[in-house]
N, C-alpha and C. Protein backbone atom coordinates (compact mmCIF):
# COMPACT_ATOMS: atom_id res chain seq x y z
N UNK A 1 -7.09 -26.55 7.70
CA UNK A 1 -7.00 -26.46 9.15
C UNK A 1 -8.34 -26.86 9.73
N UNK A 2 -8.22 -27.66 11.02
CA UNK A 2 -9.56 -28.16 11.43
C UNK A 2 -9.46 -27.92 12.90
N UNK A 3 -10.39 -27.64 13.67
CA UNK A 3 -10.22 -28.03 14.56
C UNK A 3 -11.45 -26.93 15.74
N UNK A 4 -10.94 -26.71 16.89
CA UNK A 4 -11.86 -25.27 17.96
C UNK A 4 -11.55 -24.09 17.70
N UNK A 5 -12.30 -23.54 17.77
CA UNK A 5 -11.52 -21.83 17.17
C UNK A 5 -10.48 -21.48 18.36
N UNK A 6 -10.31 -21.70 19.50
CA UNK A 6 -9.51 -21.41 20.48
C UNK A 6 -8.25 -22.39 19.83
N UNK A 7 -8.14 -23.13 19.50
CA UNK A 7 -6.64 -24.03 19.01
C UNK A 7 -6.29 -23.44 17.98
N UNK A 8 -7.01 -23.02 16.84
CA UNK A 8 -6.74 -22.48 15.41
C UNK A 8 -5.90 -21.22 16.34
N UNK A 9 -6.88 -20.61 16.53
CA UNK A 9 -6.06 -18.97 16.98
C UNK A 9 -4.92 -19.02 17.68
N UNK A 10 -4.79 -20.33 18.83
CA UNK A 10 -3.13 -20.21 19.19
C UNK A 10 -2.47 -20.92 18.85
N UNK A 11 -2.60 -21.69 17.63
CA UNK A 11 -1.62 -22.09 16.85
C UNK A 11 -1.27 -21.52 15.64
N UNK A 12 -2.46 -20.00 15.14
CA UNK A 12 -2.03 -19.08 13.95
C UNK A 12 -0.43 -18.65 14.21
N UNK A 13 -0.05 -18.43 14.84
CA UNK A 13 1.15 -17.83 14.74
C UNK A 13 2.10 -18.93 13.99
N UNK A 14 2.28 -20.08 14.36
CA UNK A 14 3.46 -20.85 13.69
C UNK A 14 2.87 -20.77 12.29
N UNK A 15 1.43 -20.95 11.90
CA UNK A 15 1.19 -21.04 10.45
C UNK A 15 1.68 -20.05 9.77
N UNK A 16 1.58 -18.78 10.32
CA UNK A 16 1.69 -17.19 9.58
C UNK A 16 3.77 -17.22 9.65
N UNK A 17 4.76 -17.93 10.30
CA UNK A 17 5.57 -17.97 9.96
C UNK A 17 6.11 -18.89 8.92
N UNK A 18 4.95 -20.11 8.69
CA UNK A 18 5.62 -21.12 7.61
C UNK A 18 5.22 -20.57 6.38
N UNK A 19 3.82 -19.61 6.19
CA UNK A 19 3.59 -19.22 5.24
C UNK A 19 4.39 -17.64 4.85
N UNK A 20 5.50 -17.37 3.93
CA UNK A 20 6.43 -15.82 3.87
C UNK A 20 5.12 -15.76 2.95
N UNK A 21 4.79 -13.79 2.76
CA UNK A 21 4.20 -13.21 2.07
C UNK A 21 4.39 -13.55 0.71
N UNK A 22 5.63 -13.97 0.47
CA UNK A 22 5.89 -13.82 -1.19
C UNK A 22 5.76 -15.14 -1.70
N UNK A 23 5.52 -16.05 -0.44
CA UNK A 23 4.94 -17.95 -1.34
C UNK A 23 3.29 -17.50 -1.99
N UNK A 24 2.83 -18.37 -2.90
CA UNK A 24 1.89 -18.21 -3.54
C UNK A 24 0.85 -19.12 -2.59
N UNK A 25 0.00 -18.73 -1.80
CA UNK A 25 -0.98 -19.54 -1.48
C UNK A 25 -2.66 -18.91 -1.28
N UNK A 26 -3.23 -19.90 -0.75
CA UNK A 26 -4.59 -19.49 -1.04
C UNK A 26 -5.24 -19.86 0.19
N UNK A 27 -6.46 -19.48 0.37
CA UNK A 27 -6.73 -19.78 1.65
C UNK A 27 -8.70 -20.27 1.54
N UNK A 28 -9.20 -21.30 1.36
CA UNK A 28 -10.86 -21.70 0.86
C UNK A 28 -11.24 -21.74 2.20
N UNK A 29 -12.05 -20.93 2.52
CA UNK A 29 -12.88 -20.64 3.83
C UNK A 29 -13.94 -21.65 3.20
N UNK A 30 -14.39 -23.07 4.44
CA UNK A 30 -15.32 -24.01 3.71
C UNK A 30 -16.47 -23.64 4.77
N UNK A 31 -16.38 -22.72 4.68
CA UNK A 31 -17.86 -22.44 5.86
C UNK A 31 -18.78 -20.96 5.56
N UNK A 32 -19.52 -20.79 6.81
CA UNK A 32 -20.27 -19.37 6.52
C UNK A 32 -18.61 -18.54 6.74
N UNK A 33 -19.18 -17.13 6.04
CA UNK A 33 -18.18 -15.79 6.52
C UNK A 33 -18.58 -14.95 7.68
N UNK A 34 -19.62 -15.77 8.21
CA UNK A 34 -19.88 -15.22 9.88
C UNK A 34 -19.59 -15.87 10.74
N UNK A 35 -19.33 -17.24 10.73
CA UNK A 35 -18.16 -17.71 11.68
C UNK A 35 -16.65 -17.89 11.92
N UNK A 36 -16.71 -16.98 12.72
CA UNK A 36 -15.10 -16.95 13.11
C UNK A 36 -14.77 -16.10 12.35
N UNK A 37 -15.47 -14.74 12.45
CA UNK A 37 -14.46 -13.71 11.27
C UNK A 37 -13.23 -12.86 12.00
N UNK A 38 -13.18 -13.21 13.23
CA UNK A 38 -12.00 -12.71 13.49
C UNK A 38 -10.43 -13.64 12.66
N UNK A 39 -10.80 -14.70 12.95
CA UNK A 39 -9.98 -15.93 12.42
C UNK A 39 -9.89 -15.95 10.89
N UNK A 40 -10.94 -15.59 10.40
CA UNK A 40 -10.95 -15.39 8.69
C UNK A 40 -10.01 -14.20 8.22
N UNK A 41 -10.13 -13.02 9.43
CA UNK A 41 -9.25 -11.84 9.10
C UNK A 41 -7.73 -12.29 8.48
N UNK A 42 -7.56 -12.96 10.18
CA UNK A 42 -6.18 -13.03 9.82
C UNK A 42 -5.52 -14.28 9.02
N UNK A 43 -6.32 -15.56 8.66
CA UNK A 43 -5.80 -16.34 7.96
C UNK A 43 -5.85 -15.29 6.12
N UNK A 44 -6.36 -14.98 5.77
CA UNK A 44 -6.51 -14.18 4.08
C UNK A 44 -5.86 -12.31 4.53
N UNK A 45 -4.51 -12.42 4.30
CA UNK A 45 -4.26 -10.72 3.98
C UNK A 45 -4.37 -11.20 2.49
N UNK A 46 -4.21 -9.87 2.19
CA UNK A 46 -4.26 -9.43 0.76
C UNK A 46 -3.89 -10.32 -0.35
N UNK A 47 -2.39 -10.59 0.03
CA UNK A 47 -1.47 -11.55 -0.18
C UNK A 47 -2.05 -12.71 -0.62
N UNK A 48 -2.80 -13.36 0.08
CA UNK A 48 -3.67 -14.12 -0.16
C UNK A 48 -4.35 -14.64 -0.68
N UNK A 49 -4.60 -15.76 -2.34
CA UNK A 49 -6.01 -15.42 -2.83
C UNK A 49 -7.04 -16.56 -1.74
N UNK A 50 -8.54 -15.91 -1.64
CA UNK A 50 -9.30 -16.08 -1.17
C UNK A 50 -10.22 -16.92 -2.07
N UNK A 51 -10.61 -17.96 -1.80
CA UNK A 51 -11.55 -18.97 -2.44
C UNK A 51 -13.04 -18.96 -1.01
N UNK A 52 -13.77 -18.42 -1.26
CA UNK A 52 -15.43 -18.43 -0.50
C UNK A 52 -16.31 -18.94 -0.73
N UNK A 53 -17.92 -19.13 -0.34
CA UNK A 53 -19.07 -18.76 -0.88
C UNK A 53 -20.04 -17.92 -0.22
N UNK A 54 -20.50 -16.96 -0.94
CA UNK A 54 -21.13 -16.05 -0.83
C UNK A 54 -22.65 -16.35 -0.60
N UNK A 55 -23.15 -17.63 -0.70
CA UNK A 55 -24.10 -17.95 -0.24
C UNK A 55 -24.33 -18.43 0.91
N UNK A 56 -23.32 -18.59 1.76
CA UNK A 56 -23.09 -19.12 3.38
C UNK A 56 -22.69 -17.93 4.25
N UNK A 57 -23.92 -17.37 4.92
CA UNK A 57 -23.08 -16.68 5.93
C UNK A 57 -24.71 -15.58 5.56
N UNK A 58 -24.70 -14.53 6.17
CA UNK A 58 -25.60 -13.87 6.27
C UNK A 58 -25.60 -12.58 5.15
N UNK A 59 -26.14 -12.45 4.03
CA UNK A 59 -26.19 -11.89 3.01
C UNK A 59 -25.37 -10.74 2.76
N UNK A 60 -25.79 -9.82 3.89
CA UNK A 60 -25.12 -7.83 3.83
C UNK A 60 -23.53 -8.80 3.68
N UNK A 61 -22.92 -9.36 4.56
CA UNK A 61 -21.67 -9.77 5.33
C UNK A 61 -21.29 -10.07 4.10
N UNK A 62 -22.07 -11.05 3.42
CA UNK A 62 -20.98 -11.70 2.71
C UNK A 62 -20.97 -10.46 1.52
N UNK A 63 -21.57 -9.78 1.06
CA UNK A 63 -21.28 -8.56 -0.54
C UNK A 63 -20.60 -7.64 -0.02
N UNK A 64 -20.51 -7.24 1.48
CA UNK A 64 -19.64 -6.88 2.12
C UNK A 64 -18.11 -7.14 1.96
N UNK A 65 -18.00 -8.35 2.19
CA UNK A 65 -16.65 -8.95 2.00
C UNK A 65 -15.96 -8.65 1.41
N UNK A 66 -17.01 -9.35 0.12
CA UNK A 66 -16.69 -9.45 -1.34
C UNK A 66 -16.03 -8.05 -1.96
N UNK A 67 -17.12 -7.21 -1.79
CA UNK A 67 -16.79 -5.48 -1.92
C UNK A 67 -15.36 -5.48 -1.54
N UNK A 68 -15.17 -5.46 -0.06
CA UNK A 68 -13.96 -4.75 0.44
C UNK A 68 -12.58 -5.68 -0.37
N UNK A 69 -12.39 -6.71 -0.62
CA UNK A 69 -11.48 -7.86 -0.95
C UNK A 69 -10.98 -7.23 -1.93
N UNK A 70 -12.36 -6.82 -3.09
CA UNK A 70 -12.38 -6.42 -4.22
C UNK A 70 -11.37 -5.35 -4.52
N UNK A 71 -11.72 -4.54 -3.62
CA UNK A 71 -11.42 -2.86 -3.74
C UNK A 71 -10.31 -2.62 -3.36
N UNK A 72 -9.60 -4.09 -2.47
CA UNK A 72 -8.42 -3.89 -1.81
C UNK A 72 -7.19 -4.60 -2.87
N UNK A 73 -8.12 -5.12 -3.84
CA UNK A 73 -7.14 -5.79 -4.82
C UNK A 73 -6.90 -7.44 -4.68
N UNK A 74 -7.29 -7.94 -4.03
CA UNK A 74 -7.30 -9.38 -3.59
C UNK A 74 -8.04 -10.33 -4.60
N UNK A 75 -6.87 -11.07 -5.14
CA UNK A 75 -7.57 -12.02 -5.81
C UNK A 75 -8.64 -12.58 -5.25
N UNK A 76 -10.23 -13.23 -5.64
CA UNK A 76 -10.76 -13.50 -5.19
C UNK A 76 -11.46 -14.56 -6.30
N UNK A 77 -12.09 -15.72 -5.54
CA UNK A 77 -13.27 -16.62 -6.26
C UNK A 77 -14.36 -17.07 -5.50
N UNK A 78 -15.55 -16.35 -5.58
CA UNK A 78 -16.66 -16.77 -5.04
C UNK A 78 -17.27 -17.85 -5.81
N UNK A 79 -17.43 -19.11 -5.14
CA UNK A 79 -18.03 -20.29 -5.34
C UNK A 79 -19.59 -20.30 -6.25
N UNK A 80 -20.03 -19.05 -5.27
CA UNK A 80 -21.53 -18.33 -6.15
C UNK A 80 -21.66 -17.92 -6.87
N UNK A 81 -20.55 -17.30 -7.34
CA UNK A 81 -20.11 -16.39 -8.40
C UNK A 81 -20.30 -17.36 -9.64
N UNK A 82 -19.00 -18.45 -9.61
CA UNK A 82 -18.98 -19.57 -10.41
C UNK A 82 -20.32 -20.38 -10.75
N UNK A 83 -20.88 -20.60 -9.90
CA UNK A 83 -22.26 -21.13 -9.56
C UNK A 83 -23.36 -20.18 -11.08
N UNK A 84 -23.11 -19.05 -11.09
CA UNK A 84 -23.83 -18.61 -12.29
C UNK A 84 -23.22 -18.27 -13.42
N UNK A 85 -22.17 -18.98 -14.08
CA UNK A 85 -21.51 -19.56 -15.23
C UNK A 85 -22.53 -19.85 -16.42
N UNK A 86 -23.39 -20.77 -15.92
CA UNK A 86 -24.40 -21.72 -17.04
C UNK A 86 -25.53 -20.69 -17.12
N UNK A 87 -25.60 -19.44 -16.26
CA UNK A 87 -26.79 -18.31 -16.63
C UNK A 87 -25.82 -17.26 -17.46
N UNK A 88 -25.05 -17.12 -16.98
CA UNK A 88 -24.19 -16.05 -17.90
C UNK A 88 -23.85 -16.25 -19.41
N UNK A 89 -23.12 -17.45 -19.55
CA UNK A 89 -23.55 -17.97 -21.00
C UNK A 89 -24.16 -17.93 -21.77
N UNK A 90 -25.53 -18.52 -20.76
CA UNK A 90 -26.89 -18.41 -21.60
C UNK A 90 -27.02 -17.38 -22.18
N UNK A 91 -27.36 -16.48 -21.28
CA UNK A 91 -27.42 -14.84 -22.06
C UNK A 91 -26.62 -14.58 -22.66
N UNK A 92 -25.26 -14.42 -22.45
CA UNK A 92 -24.61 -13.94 -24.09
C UNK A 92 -24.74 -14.83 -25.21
N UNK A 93 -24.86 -16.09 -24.87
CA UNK A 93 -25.56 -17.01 -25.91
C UNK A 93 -26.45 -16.01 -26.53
N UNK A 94 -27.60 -15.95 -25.87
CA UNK A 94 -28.77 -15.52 -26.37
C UNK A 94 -28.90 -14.06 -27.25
N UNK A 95 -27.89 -13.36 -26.93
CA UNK A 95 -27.64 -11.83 -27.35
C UNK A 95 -26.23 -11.89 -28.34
N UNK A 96 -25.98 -12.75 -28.59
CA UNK A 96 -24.58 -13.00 -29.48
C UNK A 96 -25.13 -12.16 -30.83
N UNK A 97 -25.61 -13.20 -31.30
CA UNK A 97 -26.11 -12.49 -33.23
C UNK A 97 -26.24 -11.15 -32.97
N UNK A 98 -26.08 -10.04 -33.64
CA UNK A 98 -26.06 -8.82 -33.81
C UNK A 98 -27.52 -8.38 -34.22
N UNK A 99 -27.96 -9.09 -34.49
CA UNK A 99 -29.69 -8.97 -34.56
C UNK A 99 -30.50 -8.82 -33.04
N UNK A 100 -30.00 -9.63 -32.70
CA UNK A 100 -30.86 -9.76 -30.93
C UNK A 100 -30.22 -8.34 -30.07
N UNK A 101 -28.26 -8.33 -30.22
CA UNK A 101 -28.05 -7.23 -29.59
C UNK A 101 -28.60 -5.85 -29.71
N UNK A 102 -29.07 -5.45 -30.70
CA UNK A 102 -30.40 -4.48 -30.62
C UNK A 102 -31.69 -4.48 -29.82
N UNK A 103 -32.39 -5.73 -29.65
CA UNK A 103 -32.76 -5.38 -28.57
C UNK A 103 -32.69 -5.36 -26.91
N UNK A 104 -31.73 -5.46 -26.56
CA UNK A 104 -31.17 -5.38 -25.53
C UNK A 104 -30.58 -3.58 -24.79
N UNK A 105 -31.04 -2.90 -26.38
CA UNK A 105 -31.39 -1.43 -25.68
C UNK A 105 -32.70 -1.36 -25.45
N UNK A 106 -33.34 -2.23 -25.34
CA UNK A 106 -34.71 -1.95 -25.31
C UNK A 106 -35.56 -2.31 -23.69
N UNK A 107 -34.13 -3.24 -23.66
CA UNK A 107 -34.96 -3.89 -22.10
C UNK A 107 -35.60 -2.87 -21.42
N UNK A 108 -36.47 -3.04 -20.72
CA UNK A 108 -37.24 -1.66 -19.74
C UNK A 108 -37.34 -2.74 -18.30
N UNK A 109 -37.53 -3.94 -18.28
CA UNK A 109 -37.56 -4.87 -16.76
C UNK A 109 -36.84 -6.15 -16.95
N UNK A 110 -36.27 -6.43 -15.62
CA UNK A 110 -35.96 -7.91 -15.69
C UNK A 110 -35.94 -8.21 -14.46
N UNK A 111 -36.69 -9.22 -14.30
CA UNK A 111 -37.19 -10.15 -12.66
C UNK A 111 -36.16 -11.42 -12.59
N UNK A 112 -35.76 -11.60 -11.65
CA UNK A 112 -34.88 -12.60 -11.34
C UNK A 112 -35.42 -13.27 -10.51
N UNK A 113 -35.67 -14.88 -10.21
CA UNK A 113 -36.28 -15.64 -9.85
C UNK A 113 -34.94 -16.21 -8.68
N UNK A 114 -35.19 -15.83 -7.17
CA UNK A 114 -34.58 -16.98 -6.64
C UNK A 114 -34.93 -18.06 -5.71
N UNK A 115 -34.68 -18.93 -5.59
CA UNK A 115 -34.84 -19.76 -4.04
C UNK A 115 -34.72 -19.48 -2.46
N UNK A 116 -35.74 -19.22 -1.98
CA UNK A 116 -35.32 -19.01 -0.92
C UNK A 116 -35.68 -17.48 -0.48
N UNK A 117 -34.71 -16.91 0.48
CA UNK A 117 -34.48 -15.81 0.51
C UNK A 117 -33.45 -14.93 0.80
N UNK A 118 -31.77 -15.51 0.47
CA UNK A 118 -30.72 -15.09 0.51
C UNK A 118 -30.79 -14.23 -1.34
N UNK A 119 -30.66 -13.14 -1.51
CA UNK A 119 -30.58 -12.38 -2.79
C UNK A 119 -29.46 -12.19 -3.18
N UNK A 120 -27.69 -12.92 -2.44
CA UNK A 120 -27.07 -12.58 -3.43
C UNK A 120 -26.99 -12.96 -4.57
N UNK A 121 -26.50 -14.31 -5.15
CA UNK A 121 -26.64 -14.63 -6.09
C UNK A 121 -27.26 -13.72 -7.61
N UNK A 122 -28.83 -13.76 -6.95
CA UNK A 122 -29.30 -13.10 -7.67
C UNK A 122 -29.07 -11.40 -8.12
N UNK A 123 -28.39 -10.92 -7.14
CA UNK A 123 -27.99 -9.65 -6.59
C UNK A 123 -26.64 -9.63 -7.59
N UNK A 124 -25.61 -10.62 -7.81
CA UNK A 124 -24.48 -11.07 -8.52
C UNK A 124 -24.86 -11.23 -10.02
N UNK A 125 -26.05 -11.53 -10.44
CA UNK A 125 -26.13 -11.72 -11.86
C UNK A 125 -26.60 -10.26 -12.39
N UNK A 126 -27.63 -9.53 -11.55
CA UNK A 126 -28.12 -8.14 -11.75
C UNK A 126 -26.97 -7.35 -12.40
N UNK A 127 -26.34 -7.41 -11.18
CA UNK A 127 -24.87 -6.61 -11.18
C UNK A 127 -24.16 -6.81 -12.33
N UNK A 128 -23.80 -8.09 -12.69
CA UNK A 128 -22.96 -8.51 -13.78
C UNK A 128 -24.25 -7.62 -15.37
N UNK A 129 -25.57 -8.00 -15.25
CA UNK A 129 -26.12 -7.60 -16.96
C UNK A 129 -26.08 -6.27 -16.83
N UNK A 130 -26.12 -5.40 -15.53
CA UNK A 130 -26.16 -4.14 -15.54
C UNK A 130 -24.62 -3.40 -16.09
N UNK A 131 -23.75 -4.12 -15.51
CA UNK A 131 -22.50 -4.23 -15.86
C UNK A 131 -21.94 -3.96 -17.36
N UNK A 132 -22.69 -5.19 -17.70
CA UNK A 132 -21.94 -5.42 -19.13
C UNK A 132 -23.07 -4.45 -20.15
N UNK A 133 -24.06 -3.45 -19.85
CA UNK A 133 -25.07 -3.00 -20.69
C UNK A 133 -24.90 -1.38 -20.32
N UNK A 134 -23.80 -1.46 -19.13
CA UNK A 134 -23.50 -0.04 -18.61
C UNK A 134 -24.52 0.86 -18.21
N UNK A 135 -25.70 0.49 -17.05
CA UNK A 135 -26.72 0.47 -17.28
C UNK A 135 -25.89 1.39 -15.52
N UNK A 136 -26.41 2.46 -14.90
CA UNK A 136 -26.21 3.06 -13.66
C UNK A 136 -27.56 2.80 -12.76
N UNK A 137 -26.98 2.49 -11.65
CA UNK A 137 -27.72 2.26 -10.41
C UNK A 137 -28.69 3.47 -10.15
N UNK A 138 -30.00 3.65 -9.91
CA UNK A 138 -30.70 5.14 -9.74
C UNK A 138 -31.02 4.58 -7.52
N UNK A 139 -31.38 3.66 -7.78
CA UNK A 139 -32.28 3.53 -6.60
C UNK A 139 -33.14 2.02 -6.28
N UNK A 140 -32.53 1.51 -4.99
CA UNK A 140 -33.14 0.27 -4.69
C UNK A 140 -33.57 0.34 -3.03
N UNK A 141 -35.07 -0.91 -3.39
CA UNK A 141 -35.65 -0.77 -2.10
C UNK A 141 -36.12 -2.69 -1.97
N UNK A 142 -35.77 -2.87 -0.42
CA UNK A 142 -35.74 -4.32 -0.01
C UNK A 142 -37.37 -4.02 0.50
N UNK A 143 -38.10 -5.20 0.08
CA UNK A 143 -39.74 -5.10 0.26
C UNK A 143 -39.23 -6.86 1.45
N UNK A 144 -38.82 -7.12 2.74
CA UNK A 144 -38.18 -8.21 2.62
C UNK A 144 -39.42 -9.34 2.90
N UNK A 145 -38.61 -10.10 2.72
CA UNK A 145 -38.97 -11.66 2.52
C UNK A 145 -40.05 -11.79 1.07
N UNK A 146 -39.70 -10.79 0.37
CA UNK A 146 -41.14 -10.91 -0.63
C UNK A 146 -39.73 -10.82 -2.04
N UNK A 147 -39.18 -9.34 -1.88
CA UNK A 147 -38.13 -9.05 -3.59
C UNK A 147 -37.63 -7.95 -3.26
N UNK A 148 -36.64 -7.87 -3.91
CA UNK A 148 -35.94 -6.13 -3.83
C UNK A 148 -36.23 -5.92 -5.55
N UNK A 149 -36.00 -4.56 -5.14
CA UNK A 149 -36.88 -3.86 -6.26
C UNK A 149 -35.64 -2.45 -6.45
N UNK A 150 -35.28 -2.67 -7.86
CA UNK A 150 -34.12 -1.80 -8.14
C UNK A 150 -34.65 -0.78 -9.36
N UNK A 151 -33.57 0.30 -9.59
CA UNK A 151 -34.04 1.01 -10.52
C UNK A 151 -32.84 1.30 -11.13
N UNK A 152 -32.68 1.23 -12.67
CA UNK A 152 -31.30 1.28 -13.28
C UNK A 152 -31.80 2.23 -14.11
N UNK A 153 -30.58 3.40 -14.94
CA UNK A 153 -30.56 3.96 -16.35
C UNK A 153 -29.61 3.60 -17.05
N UNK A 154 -30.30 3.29 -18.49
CA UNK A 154 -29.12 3.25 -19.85
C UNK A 154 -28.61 3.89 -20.02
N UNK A 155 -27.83 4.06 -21.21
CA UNK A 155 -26.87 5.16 -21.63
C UNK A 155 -27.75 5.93 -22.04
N UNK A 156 -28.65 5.92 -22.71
CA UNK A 156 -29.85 6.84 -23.74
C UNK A 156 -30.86 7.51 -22.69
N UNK A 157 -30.49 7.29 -21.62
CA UNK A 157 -31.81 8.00 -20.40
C UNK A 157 -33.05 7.01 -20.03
N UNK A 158 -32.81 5.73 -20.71
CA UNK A 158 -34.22 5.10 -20.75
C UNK A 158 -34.08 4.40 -18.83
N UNK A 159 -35.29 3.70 -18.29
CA UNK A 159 -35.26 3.68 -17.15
C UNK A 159 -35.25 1.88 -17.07
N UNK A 160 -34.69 1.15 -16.56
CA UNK A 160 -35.26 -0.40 -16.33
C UNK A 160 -35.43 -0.62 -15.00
N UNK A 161 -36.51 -1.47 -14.81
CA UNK A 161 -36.98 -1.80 -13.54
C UNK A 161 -36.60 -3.53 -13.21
N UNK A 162 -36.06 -3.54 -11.87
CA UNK A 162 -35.16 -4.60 -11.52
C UNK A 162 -35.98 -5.04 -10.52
N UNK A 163 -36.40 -6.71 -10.85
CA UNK A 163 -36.92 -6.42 -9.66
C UNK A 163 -36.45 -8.81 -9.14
N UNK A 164 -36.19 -8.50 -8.04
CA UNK A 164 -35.25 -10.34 -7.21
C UNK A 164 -36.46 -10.62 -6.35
N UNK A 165 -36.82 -11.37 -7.19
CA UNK A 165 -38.19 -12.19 -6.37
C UNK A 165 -37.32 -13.45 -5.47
N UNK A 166 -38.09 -13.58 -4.20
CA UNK A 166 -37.65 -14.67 -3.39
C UNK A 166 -38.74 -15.49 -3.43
N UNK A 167 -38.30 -16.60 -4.11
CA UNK A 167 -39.77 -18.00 -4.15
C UNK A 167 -39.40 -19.09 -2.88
N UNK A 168 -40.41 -19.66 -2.65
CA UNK A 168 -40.19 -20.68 -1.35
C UNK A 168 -40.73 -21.70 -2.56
N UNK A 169 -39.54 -22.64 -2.45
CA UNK A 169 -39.44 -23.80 -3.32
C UNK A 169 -39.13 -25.24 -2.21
N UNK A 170 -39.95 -26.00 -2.60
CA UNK A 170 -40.40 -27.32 -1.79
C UNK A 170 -39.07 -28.43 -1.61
N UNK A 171 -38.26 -28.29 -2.41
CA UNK A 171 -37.13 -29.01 -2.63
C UNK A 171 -35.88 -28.15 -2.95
N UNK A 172 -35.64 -27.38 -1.83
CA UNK A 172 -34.33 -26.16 -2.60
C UNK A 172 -32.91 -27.07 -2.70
N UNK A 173 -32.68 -26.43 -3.07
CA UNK A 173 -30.63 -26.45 -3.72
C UNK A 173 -29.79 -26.74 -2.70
N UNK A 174 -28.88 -27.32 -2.04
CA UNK A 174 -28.23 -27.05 -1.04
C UNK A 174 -27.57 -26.19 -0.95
N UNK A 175 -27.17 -25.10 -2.32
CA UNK A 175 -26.65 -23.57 -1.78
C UNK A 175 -28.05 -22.39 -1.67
N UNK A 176 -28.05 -21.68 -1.02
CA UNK A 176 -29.36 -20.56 -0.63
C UNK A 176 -29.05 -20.04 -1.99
N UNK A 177 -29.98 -19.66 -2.08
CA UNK A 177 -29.94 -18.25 -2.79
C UNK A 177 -30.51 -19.29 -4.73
N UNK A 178 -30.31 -19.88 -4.64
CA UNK A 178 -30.19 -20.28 -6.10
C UNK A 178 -30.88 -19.74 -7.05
N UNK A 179 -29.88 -18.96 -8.58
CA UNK A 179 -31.17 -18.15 -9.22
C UNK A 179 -32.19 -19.29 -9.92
N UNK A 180 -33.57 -19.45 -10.00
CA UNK A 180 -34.13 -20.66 -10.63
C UNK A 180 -35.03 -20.20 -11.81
N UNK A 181 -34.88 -18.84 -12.15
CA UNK A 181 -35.49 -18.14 -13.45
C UNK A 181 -35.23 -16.77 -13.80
N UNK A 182 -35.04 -16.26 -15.12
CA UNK A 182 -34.92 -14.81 -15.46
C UNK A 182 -35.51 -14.40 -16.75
N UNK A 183 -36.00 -13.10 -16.31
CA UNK A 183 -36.91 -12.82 -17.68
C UNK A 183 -36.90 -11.51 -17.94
N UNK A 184 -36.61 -11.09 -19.18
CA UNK A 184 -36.35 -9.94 -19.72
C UNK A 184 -37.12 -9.48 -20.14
C-alpha cells in the first residue's frame, strides 16, 4: 500500500474486508514504527504475521513493539533480528567443541561494539547470549550517547558485566544500530 496517510486510513476499511482473519497473510511495515502507528495498529492484528525493522523508528518504540507482538503471540520477523545471523553463528561456531563450552562459564564481561547510537541490535544479541547461557538480568543503567551498562547472574552466582558501547563511525551502515565488534 502506498500512498497519504489520510487515503490509506479511508480506504482501510475495504482492505480489512478483502483480507478474512483466517487467509494467511502478512503485513512488511517498510518504514520507521513511529510513523503512522495508528495505521500500523490496525493494518497487523495478531492474525497477522508482521515482517519490521527494529532499527527504524526510535529505539524504546521499537523493543516495545517487539515485546508486546511477542507476548501476544504474533508471528513476528525483525529484519534486525536477521541482520545478526552471521554474529550468532559465529559464536556458536566458536563455542561448539565441548572444550571451549567450558569456558563460557567463565565469562565475567562482554562489550558489544555498535555504530552509531541506536542499541537495539546490540541490545538483541545481549539478550539472545544471555538467553542461551541462562544468565538473569540483575540491573541496567543507560550512561547515554556514550553505552549502557548491564549486570547479569549465572546459574552458579557468578556476576557478568555487560556493557553496548556506541562508536561514531565515519562511514556507517545504512541500518543504525549495526553491531561492528564483540568481545568476551
Amino acid at each position: 500500500l502506498r500512498g497519504a496517510i489520510k487515503s490509506l486510513n479511508k480506504g482501510l476499511d475495504i482492505l480489512q474486508n478483502l483480507l478474512p482473519e483466517d487467509l494467511p497473510s502478512w503485513l512488511w511495515w517498510n518504514g520507521s514504527l513511529d510513523e503512522s502507528f495508528e495505521l500500523f495498529e490496525k493494518l497487523s492484528p495478531p492474525s497477522r504475521r508482521l515482517i519490521f525493522d527494529s532499527s527504524l523508528g526510535e529505539p524504546i518504540n521499537c523493543l516495545k513493539i517487539l515485546k508486546k507482538r511477542i507476548e501476544k503471540e504474533q508471528a513476528v520477523n525483525d529484519l534486525n533480528w536477521l541482520r545478526l545471523r552471521s554474529w550468532r553463528e559465529s559464536l556458536a561456531m566458536v563455542f561448539d567443541p565441548p572444550e571451549r563450552r567450558i569456558s563460557l562459564a567463565n565469562v565475567t564481561r562482554i562489550d558489544i561494539d555498535v555504530q552509531g547510537e541506536n542499541p537495539v541490535q546490540g541490545l538483541l544479541l545481549a539478550a539472545w547470549i544471555a538467553d542461551r547461557l541462562e544468565w538473569n538480568l540483575l540491573d541496567s543503567k543507560s550512561h547515554k550517547n556514550e553505552y549502557i551498562q548491564t549486570k547479569f547472574k549465572n546459574n552458579s552466582g557468578g556476576l557478568i558485566d555487560f556493557r553496548l558501547i556506541f562508536l561514531p563511525i565515519g562511514n556507517p551502515s545504512i541500518y543504525p544500530g549495526q553491531v561492528v565488534g564483540a568481545r568476551l
